[in-house]
C-alpha atoms as a PDB file:
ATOM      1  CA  UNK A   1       4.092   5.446 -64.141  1.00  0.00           C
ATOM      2  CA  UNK A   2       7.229   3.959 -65.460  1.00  0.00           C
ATOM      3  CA  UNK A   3       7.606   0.664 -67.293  1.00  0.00           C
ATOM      4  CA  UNK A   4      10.430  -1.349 -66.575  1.00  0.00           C
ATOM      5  CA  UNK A   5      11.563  -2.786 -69.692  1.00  0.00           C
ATOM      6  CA  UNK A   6      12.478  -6.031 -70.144  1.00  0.00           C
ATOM      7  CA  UNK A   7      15.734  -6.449 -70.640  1.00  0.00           C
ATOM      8  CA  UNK A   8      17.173  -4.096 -67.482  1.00  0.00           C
ATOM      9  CA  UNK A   9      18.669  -5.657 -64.902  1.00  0.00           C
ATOM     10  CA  UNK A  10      16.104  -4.116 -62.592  1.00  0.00           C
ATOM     11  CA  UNK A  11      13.080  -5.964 -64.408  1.00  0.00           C
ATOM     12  CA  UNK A  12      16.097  -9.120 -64.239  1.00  0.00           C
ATOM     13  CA  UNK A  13      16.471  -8.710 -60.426  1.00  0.00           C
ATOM     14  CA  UNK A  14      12.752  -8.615 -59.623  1.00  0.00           C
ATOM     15  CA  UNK A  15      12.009 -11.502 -61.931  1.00  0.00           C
ATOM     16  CA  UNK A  16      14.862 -13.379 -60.159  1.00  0.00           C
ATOM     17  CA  UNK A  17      13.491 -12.482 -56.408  1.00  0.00           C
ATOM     18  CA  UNK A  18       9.545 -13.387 -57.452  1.00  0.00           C
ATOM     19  CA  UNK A  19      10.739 -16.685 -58.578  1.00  0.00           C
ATOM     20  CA  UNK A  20      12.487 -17.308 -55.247  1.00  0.00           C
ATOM     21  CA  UNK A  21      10.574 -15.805 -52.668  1.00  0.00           C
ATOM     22  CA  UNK A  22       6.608 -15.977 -52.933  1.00  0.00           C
ATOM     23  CA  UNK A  23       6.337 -13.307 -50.751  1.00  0.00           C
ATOM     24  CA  UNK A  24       8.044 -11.200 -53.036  1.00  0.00           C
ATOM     25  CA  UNK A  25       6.044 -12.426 -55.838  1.00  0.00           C
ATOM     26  CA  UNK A  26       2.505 -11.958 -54.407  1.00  0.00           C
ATOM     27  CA  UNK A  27       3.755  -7.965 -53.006  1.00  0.00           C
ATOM     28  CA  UNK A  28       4.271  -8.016 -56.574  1.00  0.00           C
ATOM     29  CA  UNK A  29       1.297  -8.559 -57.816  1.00  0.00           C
ATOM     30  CA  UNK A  30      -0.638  -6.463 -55.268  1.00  0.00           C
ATOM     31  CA  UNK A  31       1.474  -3.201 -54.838  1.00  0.00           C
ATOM     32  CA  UNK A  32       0.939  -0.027 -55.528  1.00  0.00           C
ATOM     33  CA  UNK A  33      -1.566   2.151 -53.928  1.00  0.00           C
ATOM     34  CA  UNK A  34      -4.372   1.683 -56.861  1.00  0.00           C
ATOM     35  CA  UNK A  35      -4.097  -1.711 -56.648  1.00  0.00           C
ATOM     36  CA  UNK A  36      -5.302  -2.279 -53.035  1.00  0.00           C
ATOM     37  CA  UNK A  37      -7.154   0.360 -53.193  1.00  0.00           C
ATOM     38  CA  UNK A  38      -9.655  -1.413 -56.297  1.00  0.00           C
ATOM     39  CA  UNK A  39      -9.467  -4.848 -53.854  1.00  0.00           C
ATOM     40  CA  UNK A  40     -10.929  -2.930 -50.404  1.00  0.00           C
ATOM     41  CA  UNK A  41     -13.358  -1.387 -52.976  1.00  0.00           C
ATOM     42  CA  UNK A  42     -14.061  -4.894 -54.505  1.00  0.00           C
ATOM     43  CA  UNK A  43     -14.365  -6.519 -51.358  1.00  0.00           C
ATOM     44  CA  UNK A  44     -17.974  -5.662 -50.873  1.00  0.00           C
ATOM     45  CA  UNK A  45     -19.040  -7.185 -54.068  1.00  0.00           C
ATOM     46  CA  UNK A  46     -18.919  -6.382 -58.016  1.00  0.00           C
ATOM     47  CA  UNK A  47     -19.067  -2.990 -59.164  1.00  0.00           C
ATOM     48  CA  UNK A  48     -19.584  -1.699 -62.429  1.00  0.00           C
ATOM     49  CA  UNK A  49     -16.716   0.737 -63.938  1.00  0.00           C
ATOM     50  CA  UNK A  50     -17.927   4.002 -62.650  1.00  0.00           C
ATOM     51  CA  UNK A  51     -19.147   2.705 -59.033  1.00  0.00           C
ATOM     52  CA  UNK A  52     -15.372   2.145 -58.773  1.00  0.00           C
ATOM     53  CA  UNK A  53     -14.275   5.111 -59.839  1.00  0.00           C
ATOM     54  CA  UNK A  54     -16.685   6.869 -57.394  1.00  0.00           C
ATOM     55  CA  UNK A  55     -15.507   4.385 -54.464  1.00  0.00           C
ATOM     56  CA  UNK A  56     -11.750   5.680 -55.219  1.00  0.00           C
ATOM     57  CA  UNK A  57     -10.949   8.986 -54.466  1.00  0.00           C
ATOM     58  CA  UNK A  58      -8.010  10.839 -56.839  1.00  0.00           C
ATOM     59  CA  UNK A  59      -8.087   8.053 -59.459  1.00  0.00           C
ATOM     60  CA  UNK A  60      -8.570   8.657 -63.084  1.00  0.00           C
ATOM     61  CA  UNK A  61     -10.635   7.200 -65.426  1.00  0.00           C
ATOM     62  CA  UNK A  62      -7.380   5.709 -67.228  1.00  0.00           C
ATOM     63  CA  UNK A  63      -5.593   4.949 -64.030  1.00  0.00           C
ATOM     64  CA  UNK A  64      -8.273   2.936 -63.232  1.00  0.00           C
ATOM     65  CA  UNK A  65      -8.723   1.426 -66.379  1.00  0.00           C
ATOM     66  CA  UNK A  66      -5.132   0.610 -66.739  1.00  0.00           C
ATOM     67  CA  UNK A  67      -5.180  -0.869 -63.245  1.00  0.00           C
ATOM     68  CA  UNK A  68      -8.241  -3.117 -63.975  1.00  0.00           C
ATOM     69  CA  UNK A  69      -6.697  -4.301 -67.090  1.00  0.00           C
ATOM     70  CA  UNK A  70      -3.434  -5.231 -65.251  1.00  0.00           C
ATOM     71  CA  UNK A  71      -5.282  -7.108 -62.254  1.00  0.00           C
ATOM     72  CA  UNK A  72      -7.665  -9.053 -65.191  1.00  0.00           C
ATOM     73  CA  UNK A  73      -4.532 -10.031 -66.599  1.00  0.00           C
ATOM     74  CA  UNK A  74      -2.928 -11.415 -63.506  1.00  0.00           C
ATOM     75  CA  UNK A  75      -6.196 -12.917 -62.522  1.00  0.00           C
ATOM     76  CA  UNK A  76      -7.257 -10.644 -59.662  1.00  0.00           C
ATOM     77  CA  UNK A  77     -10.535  -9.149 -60.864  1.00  0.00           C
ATOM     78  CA  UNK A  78     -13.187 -10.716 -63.062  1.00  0.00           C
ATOM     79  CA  UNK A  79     -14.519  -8.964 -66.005  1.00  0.00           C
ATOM     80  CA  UNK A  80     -17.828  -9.544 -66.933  1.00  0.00           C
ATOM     81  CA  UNK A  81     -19.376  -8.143 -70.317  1.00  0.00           C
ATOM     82  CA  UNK A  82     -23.534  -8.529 -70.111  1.00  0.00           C
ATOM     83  CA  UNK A  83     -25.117  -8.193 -73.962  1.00  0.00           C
ATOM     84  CA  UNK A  84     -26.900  -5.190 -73.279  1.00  0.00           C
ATOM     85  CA  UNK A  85     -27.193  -2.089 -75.132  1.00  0.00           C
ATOM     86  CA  UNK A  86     -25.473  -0.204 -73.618  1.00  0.00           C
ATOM     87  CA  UNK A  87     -23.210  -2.810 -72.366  1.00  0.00           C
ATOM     88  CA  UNK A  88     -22.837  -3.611 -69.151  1.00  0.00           C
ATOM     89  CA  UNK A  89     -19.843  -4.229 -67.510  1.00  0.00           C
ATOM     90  CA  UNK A  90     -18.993  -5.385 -64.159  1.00  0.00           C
ATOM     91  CA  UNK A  91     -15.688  -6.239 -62.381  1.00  0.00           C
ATOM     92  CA  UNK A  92     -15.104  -8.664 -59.253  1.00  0.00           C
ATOM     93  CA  UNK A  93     -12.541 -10.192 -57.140  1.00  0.00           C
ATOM     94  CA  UNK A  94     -11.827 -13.811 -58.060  1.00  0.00           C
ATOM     95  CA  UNK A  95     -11.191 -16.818 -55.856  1.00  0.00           C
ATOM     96  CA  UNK A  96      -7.755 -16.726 -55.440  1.00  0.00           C
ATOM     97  CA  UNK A  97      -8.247 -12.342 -54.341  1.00  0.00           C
ATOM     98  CA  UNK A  98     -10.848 -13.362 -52.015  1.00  0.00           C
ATOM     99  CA  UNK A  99      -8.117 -15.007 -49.909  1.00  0.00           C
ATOM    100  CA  UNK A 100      -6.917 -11.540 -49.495  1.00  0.00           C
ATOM    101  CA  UNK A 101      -9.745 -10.237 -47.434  1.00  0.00           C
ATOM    102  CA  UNK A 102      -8.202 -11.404 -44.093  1.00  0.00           C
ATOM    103  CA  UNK A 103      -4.880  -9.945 -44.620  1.00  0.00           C
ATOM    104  CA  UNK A 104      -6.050  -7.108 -46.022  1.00  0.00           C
ATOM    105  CA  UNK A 105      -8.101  -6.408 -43.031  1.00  0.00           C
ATOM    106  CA  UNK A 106      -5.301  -7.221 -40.873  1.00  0.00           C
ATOM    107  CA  UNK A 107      -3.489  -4.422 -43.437  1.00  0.00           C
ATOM    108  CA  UNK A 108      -6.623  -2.185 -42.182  1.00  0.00           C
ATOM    109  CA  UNK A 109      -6.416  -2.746 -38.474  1.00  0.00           C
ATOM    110  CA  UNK A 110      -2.618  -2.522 -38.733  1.00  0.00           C
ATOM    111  CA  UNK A 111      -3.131   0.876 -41.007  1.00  0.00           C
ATOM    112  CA  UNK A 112      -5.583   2.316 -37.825  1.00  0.00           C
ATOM    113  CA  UNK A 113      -3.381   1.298 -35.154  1.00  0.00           C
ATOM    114  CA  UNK A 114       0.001   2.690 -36.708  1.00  0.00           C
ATOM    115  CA  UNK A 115      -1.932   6.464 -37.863  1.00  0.00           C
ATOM    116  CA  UNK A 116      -3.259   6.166 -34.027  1.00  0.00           C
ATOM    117  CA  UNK A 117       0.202   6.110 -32.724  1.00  0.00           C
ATOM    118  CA  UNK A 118       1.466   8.468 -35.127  1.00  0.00           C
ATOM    119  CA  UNK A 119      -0.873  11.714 -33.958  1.00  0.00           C
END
């Protein structure tokens, strides 16, 4: 994965299209195959770290963990830390991700109809 550093005129050009276009700001936050890939896994309910590594084929556990991190951080997923030895994490969608469900079943349907037409 490359990092786009902060002072290229690519990070400058995507910065400048997020803050005019929420469209482009929300694809933003959501792209990339690991990220919607942790939200249709989320979308059932919390998980703890390695039921979502199960539930996603091909990912590692730093992808993952670098994903989650990324999503907590831009207030996707919900971290939860229980005082338990051994601790016991679990991660969620929040609010604001749960609004994703119906357009990311629409993504779903859209997904099925387009592979359909593709065979």
């Amino acid at each position: 994965m490359t990092k786009v550093k902060e002072s290229s005129v690519n990070f400058e050009n995507k910065q400048t299209l997020a803050a005019c276009c929420a469209v482009v700001y929300a694809t933003g936050l959501i792209s990339g195959q690991w990220t919607l890939a942790i939200c249709c896994a989320l979308e059932k309910g919390r998980l703890r770290f390695g039921e979502l590594k199960k539930s996603i084929p091909g990912i590692t556990e730093r992808m993952l963990t670098l994903q989650l991190r990324k999503m907590e951080a831009n207030k996707l997923v919900k971290r939860t830390v229980y005082a338990e030895v051994p601790p016991r994490v679990e991660y969620e969608m929040t609010d604001i991700t749960r609004e994703l469900d119906p357009i990311i079943n629409e993504l779903q349907a859209w997904g099925e109809r387009h592979k359909a037409m593709m065979k």
